[in-house]
PDB file of N, CA and C in Angstrom:
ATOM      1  N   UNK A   1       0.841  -1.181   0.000  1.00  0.00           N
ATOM      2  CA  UNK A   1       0.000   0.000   0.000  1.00  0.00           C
ATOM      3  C   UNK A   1       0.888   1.248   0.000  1.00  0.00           C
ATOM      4  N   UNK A   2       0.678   2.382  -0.787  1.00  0.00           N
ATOM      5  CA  UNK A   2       0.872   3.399  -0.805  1.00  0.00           C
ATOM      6  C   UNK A   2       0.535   4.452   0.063  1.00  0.00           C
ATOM      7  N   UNK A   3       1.243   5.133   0.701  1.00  0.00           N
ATOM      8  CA  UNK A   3       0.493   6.371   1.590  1.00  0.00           C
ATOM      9  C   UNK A   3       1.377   7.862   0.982  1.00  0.00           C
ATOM     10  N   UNK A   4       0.335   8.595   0.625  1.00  0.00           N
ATOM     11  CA  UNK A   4       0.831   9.979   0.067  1.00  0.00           C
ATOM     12  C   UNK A   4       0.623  11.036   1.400  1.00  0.00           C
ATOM     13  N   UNK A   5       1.486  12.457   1.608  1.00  0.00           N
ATOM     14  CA  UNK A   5       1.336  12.830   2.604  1.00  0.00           C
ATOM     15  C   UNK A   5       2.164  14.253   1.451  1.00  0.00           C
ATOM     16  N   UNK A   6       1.581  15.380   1.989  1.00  0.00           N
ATOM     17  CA  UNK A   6       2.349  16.772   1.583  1.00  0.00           C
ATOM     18  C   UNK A   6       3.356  16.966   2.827  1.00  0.00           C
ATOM     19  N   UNK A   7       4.429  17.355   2.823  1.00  0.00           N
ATOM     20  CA  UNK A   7       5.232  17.798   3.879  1.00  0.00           C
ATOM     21  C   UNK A   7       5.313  19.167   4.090  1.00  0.00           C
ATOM     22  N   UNK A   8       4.883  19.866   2.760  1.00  0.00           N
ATOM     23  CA  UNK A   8       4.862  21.646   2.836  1.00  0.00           C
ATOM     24  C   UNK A   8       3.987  22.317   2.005  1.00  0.00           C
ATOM     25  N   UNK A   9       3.512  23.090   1.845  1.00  0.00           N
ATOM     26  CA  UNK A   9       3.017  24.219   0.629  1.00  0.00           C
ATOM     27  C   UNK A   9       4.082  25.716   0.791  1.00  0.00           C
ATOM     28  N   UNK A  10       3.636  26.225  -0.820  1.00  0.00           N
ATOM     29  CA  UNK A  10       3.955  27.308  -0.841  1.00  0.00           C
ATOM     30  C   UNK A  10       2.929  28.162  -1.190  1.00  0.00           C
ATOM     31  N   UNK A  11       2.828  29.283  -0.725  1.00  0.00           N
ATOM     32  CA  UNK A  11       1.537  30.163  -1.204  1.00  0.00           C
ATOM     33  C   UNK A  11       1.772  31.548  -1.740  1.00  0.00           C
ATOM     34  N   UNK A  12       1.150  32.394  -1.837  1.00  0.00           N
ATOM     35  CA  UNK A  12       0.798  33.670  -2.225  1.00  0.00           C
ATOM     36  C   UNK A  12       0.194  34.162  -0.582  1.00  0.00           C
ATOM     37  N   UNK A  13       0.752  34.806  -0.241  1.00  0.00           N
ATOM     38  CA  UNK A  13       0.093  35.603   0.812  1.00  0.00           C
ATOM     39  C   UNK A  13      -1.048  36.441   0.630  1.00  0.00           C
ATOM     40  N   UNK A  14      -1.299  37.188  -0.261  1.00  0.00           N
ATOM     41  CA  UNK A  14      -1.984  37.898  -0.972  1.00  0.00           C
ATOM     42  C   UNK A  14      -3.270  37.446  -1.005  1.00  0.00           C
ATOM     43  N   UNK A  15      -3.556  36.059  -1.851  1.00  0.00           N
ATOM     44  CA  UNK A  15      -5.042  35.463  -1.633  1.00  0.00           C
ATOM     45  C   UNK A  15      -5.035  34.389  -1.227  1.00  0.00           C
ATOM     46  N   UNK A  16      -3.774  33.645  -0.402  1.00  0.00           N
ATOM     47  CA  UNK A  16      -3.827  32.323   0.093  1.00  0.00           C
ATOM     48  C   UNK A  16      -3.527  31.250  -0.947  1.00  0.00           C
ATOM     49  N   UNK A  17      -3.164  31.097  -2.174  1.00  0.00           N
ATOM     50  CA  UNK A  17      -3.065  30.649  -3.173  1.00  0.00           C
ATOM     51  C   UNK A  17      -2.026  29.786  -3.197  1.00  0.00           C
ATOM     52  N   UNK A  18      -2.037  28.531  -3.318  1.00  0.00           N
ATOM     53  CA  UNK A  18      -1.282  27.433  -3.143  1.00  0.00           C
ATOM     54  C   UNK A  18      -0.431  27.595  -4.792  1.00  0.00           C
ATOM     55  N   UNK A  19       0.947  27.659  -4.768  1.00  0.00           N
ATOM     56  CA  UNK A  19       1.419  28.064  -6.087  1.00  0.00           C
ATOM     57  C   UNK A  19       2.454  26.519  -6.225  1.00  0.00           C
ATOM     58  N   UNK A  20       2.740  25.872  -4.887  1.00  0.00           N
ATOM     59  CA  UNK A  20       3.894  24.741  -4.926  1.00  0.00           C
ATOM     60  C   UNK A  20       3.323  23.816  -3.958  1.00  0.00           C
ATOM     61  N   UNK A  21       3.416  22.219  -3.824  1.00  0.00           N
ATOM     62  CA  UNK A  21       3.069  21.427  -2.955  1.00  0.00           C
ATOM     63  C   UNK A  21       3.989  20.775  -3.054  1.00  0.00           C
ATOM     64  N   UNK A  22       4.643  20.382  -1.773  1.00  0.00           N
ATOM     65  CA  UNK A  22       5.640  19.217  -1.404  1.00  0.00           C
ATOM     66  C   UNK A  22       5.135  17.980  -1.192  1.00  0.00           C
ATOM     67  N   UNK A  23       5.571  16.711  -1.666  1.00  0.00           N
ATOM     68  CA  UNK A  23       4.653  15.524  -1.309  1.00  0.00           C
ATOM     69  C   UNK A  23       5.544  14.338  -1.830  1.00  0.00           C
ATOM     70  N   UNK A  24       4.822  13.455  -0.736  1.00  0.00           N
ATOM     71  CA  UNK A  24       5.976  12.054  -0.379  1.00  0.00           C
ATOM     72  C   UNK A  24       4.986  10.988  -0.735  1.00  0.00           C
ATOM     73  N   UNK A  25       5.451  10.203  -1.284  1.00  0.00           N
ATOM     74  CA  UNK A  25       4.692   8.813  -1.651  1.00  0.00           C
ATOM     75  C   UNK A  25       5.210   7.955  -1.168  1.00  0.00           C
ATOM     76  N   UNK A  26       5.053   7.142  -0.063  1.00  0.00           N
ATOM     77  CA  UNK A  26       5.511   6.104   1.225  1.00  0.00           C
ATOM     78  C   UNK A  26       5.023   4.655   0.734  1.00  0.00           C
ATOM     79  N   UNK A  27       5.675   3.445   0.252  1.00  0.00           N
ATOM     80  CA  UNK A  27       4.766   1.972  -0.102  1.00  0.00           C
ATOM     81  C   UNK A  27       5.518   1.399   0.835  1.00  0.00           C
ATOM     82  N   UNK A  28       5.345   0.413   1.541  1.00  0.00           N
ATOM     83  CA  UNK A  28       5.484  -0.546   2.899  1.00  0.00           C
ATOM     84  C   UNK A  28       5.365  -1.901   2.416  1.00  0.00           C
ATOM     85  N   UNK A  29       6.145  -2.964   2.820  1.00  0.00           N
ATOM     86  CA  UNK A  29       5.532  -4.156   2.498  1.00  0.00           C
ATOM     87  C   UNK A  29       6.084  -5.105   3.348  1.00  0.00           C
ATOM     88  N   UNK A  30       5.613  -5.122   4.572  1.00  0.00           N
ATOM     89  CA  UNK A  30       6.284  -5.717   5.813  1.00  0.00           C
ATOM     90  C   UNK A  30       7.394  -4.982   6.391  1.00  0.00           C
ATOM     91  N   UNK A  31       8.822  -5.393   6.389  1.00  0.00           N
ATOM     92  CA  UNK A  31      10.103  -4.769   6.954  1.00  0.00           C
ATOM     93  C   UNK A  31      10.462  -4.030   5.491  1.00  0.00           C
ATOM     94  N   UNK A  32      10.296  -3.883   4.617  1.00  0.00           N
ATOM     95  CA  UNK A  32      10.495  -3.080   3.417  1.00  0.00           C
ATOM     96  C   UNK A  32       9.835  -2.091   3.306  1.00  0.00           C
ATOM     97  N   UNK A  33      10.840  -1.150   2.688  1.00  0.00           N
ATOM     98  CA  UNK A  33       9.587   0.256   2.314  1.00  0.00           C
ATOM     99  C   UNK A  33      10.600   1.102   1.231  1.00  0.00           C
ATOM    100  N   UNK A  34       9.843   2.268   0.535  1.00  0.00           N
ATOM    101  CA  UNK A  34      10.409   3.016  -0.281  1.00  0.00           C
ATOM    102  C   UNK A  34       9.636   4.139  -0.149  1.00  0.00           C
ATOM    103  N   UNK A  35      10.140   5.334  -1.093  1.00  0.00           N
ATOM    104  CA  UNK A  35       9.252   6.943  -1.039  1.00  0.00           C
ATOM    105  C   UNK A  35      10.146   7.477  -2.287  1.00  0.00           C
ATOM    106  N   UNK A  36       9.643   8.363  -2.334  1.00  0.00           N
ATOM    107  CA  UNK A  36       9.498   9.146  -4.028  1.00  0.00           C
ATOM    108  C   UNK A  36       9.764  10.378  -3.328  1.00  0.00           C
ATOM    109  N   UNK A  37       9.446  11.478  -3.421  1.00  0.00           N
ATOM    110  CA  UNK A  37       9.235  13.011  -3.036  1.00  0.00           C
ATOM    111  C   UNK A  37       8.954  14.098  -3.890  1.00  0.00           C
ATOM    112  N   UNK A  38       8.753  14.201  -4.245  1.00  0.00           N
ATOM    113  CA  UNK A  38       8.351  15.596  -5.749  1.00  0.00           C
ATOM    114  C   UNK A  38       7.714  16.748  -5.071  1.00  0.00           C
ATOM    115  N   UNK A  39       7.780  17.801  -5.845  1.00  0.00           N
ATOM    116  CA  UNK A  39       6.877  19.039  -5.727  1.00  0.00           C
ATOM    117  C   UNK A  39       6.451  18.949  -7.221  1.00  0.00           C
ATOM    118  N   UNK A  40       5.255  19.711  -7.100  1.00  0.00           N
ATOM    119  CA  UNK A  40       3.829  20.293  -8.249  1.00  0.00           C
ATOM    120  C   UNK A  40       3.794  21.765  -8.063  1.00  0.00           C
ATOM    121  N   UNK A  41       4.075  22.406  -9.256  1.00  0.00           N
ATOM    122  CA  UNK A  41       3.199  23.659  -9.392  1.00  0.00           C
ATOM    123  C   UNK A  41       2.033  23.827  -9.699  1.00  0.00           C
ATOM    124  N   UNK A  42       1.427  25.193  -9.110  1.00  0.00           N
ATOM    125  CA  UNK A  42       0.374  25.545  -9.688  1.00  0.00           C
ATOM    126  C   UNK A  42       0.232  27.033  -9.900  1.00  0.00           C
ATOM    127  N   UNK A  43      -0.461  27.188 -10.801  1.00  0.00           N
ATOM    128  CA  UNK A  43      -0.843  28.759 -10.946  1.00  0.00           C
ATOM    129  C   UNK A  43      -2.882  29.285 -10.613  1.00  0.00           C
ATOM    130  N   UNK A  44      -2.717  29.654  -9.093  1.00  0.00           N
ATOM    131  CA  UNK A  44      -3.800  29.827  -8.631  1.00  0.00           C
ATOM    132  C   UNK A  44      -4.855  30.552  -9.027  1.00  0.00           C
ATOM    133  N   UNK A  45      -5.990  30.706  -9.075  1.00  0.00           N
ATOM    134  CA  UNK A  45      -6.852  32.348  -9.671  1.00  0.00           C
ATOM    135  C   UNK A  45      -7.999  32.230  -8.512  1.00  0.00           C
ATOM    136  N   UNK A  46      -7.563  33.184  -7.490  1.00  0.00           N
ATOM    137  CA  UNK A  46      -8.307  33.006  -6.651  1.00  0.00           C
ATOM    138  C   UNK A  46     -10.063  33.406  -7.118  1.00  0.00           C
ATOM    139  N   UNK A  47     -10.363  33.968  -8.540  1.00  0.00           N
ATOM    140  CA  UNK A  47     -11.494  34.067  -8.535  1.00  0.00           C
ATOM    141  C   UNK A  47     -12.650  32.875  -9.496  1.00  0.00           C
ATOM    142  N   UNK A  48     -11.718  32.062  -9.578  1.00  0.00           N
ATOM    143  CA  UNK A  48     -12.486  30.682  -9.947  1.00  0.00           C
ATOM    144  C   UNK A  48     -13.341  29.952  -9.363  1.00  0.00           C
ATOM    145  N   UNK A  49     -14.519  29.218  -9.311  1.00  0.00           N
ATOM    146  CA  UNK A  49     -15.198  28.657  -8.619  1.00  0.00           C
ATOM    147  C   UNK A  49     -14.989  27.687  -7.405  1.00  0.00           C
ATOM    148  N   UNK A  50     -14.052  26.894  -8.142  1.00  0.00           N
ATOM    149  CA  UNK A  50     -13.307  26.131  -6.934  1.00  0.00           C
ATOM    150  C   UNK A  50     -11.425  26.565  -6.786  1.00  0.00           C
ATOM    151  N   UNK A  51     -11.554  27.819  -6.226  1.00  0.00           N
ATOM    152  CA  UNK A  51     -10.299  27.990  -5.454  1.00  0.00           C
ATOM    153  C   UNK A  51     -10.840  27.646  -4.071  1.00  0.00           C
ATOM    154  N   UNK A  52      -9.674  26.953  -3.666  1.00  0.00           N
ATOM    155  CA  UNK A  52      -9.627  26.695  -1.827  1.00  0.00           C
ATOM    156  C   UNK A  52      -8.222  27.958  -1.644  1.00  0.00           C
ATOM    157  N   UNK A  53      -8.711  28.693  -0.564  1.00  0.00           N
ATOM    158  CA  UNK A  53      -7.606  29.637  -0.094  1.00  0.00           C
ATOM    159  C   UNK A  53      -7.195  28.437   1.105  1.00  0.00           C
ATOM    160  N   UNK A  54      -5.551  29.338   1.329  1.00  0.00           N
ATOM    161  CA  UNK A  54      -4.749  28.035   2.067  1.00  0.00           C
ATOM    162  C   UNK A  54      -5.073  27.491   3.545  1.00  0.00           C
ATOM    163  N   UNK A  55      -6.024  28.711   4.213  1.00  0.00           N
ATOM    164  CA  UNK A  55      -6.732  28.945   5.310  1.00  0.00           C
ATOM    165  C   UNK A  55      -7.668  27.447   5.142  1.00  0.00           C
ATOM    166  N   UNK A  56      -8.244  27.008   4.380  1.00  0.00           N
ATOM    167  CA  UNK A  56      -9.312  25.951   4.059  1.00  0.00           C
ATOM    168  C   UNK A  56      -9.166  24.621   3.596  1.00  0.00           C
ATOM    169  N   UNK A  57      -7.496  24.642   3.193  1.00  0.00           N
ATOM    170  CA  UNK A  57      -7.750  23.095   2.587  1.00  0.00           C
ATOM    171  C   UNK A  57      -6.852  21.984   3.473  1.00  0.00           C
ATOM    172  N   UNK A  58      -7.498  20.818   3.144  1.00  0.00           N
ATOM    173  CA  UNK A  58      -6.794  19.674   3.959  1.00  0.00           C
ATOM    174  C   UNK A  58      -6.096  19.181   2.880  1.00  0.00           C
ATOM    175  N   UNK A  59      -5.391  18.100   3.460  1.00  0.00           N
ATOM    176  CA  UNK A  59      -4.231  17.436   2.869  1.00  0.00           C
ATOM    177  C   UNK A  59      -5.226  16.768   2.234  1.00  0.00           C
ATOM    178  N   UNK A  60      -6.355  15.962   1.985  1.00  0.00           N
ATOM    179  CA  UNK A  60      -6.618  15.508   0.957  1.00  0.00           C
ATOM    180  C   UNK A  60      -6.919  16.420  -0.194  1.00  0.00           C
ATOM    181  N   UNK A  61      -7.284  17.267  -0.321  1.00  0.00           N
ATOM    182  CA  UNK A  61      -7.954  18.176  -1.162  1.00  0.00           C
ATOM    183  C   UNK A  61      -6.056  18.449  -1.858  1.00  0.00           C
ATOM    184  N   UNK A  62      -5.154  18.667  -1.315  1.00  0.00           N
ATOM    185  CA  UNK A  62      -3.826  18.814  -2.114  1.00  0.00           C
ATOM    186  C   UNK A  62      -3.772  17.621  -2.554  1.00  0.00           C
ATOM    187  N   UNK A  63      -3.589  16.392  -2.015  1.00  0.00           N
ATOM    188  CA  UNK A  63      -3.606  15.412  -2.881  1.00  0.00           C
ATOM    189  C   UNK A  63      -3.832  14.976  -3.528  1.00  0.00           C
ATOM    190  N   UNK A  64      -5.178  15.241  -3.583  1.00  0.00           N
ATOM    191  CA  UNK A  64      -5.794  15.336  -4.800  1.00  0.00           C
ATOM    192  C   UNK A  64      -5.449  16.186  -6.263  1.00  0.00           C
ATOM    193  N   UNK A  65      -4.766  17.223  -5.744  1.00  0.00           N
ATOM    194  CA  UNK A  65      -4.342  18.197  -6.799  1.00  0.00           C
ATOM    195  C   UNK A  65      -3.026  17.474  -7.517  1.00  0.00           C
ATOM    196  N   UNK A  66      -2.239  17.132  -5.977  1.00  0.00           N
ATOM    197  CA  UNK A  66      -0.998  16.530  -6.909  1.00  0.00           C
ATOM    198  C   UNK A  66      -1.258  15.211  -7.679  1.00  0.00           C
ATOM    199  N   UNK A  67      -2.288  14.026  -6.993  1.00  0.00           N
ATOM    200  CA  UNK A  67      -2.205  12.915  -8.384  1.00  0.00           C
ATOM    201  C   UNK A  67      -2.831  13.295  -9.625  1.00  0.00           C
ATOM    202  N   UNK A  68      -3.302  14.592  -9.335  1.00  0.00           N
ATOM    203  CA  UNK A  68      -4.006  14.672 -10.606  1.00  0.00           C
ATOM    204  C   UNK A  68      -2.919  15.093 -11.483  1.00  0.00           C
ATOM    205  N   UNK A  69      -1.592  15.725 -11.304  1.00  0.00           N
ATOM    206  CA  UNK A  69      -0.272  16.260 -11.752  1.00  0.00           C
ATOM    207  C   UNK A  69       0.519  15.322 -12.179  1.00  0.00           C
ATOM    208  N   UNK A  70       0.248  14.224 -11.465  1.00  0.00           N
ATOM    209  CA  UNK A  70       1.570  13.805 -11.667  1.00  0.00           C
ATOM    210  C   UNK A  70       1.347  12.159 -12.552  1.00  0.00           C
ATOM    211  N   UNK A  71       2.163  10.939 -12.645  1.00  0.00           N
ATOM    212  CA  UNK A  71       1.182   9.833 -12.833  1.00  0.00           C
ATOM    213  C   UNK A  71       1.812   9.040 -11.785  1.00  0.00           C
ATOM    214  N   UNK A  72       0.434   8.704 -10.602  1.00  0.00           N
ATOM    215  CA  UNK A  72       0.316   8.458  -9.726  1.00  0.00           C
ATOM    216  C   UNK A  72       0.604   6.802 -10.044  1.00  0.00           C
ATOM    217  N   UNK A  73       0.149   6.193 -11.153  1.00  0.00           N
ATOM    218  CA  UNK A  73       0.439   5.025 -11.335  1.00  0.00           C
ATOM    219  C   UNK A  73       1.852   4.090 -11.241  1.00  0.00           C
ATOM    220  N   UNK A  74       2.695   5.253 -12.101  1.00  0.00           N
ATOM    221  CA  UNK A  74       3.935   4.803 -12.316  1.00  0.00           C
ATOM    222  C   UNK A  74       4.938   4.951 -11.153  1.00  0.00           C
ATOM    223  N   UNK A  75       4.168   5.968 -10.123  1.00  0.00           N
ATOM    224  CA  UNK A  75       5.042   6.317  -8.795  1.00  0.00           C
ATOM    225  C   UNK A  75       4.584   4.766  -8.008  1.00  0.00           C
ATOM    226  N   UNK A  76       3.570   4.573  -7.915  1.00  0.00           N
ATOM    227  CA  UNK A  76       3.733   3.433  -6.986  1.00  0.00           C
ATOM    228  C   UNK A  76       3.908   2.476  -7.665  1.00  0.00           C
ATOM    229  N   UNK A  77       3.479   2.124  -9.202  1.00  0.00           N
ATOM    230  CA  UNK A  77       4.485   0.879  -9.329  1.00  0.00           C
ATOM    231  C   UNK A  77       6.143   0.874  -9.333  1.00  0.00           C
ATOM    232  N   UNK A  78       6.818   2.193  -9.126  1.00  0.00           N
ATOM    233  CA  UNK A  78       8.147   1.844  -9.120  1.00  0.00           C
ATOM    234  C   UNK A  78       8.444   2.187  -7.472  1.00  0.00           C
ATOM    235  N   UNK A  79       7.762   2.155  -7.275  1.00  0.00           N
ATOM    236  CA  UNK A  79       7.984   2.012  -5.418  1.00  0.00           C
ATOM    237  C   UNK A  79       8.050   0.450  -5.044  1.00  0.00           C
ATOM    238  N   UNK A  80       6.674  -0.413  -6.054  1.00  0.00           N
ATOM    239  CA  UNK A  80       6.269  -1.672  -6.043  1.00  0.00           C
ATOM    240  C   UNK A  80       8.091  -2.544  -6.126  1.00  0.00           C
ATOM    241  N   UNK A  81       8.459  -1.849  -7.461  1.00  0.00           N
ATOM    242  CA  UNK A  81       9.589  -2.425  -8.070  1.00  0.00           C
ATOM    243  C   UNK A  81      10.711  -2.155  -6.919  1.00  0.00           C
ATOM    244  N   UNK A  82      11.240  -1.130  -6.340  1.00  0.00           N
ATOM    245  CA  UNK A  82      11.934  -0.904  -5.784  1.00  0.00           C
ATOM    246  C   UNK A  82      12.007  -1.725  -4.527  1.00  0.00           C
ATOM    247  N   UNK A  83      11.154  -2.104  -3.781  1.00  0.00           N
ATOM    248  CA  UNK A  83      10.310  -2.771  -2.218  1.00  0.00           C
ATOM    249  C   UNK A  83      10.956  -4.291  -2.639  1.00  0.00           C
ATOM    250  N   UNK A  84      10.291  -5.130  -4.175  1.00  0.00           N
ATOM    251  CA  UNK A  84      10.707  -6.729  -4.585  1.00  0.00           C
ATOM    252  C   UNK A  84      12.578  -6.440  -4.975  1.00  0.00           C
ATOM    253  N   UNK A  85      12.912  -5.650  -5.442  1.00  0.00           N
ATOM    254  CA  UNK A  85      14.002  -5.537  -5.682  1.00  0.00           C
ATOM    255  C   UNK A  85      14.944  -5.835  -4.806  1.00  0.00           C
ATOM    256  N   UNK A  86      14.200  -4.957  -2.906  1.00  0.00           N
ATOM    257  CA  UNK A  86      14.933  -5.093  -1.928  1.00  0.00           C
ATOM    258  C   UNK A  86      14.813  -6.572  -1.500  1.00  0.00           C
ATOM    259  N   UNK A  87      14.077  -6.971  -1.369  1.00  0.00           N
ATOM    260  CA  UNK A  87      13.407  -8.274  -0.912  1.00  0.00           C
ATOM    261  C   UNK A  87      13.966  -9.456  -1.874  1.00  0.00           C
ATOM    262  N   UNK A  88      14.507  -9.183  -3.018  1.00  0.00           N
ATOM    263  CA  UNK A  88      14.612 -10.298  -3.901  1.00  0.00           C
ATOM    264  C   UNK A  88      16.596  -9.693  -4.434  1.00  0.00           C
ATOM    265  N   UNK A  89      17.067  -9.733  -3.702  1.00  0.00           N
ATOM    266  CA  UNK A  89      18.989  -8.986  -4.130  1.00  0.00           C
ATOM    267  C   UNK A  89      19.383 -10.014  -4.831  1.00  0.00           C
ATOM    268  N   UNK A  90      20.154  -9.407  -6.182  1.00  0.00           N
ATOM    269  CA  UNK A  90      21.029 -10.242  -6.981  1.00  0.00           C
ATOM    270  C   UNK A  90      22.298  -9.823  -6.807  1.00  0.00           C
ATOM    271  N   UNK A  91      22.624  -8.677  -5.711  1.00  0.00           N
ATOM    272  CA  UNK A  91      23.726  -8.824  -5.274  1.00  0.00           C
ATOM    273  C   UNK A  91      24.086  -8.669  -3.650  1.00  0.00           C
ATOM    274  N   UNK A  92      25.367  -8.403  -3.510  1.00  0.00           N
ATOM    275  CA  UNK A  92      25.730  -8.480  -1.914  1.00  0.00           C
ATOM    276  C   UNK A  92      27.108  -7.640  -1.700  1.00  0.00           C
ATOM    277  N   UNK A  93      27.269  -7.266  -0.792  1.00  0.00           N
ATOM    278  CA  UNK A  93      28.293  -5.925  -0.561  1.00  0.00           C
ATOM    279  C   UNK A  93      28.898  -7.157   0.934  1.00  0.00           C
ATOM    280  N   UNK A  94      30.296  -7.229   1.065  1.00  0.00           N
ATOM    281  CA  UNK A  94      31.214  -7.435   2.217  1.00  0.00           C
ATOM    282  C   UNK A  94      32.502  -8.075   1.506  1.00  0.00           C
ATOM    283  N   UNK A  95      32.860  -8.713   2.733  1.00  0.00           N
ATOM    284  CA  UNK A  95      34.025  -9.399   2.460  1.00  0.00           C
ATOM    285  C   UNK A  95      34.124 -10.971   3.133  1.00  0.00           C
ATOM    286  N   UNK A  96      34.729 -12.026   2.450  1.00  0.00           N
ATOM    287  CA  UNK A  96      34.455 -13.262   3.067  1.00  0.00           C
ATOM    288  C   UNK A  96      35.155 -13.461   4.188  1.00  0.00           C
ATOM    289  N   UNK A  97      35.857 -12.530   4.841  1.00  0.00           N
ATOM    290  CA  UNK A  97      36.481 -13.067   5.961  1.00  0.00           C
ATOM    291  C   UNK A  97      36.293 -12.515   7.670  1.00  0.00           C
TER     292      UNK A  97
END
């Protein structure tokens, strides 16, 4: 499973206007795990029907903004890939003695 989480915004002081979102994509799979991290722009107009000023929105409502940005698919299947990769090593780091 995937868990997405914003760690920051950036705004416009002016009308509250979310212009940058920070955000982490977390997949788990027992003692394994991986994460991604990206930021999304946006260019706000606070007089559109659905602007949320920054005063109002929850982390889902950004999240929503960013999978819609980004392709949410290919982030967690290469999280998927990364997690069996750990779990399944074709190689090994030491020394035999």
């Amino acid at each position: 499973m995937t868990t997405w989480t914003i760690s920051t915004l950036e705004r416009e002081l002016s009308d509250g206007g979310v212009v940058v979102a920070h955000w982490r994509a977390t997949a788990v799979d027992g003692d394994f795990s991986a994460s991604s991290y990206g930021t999304v722009g946006f260019t706000p107009d606070a007089s559109a029907s659905g602007f949320i000023a920054y005063d109002s929105l929850t982390e889902a409502d950004v999240i929503g903004w960013v999978q819609a940005e980004v392709d949410k698919d290919a982030i967690e299947a290469s999280l998927a890939a990364q997690i069996e990769a750990d779990k399944n090593p074709t190689q090994a780091a030491g020394v035999p003695w």
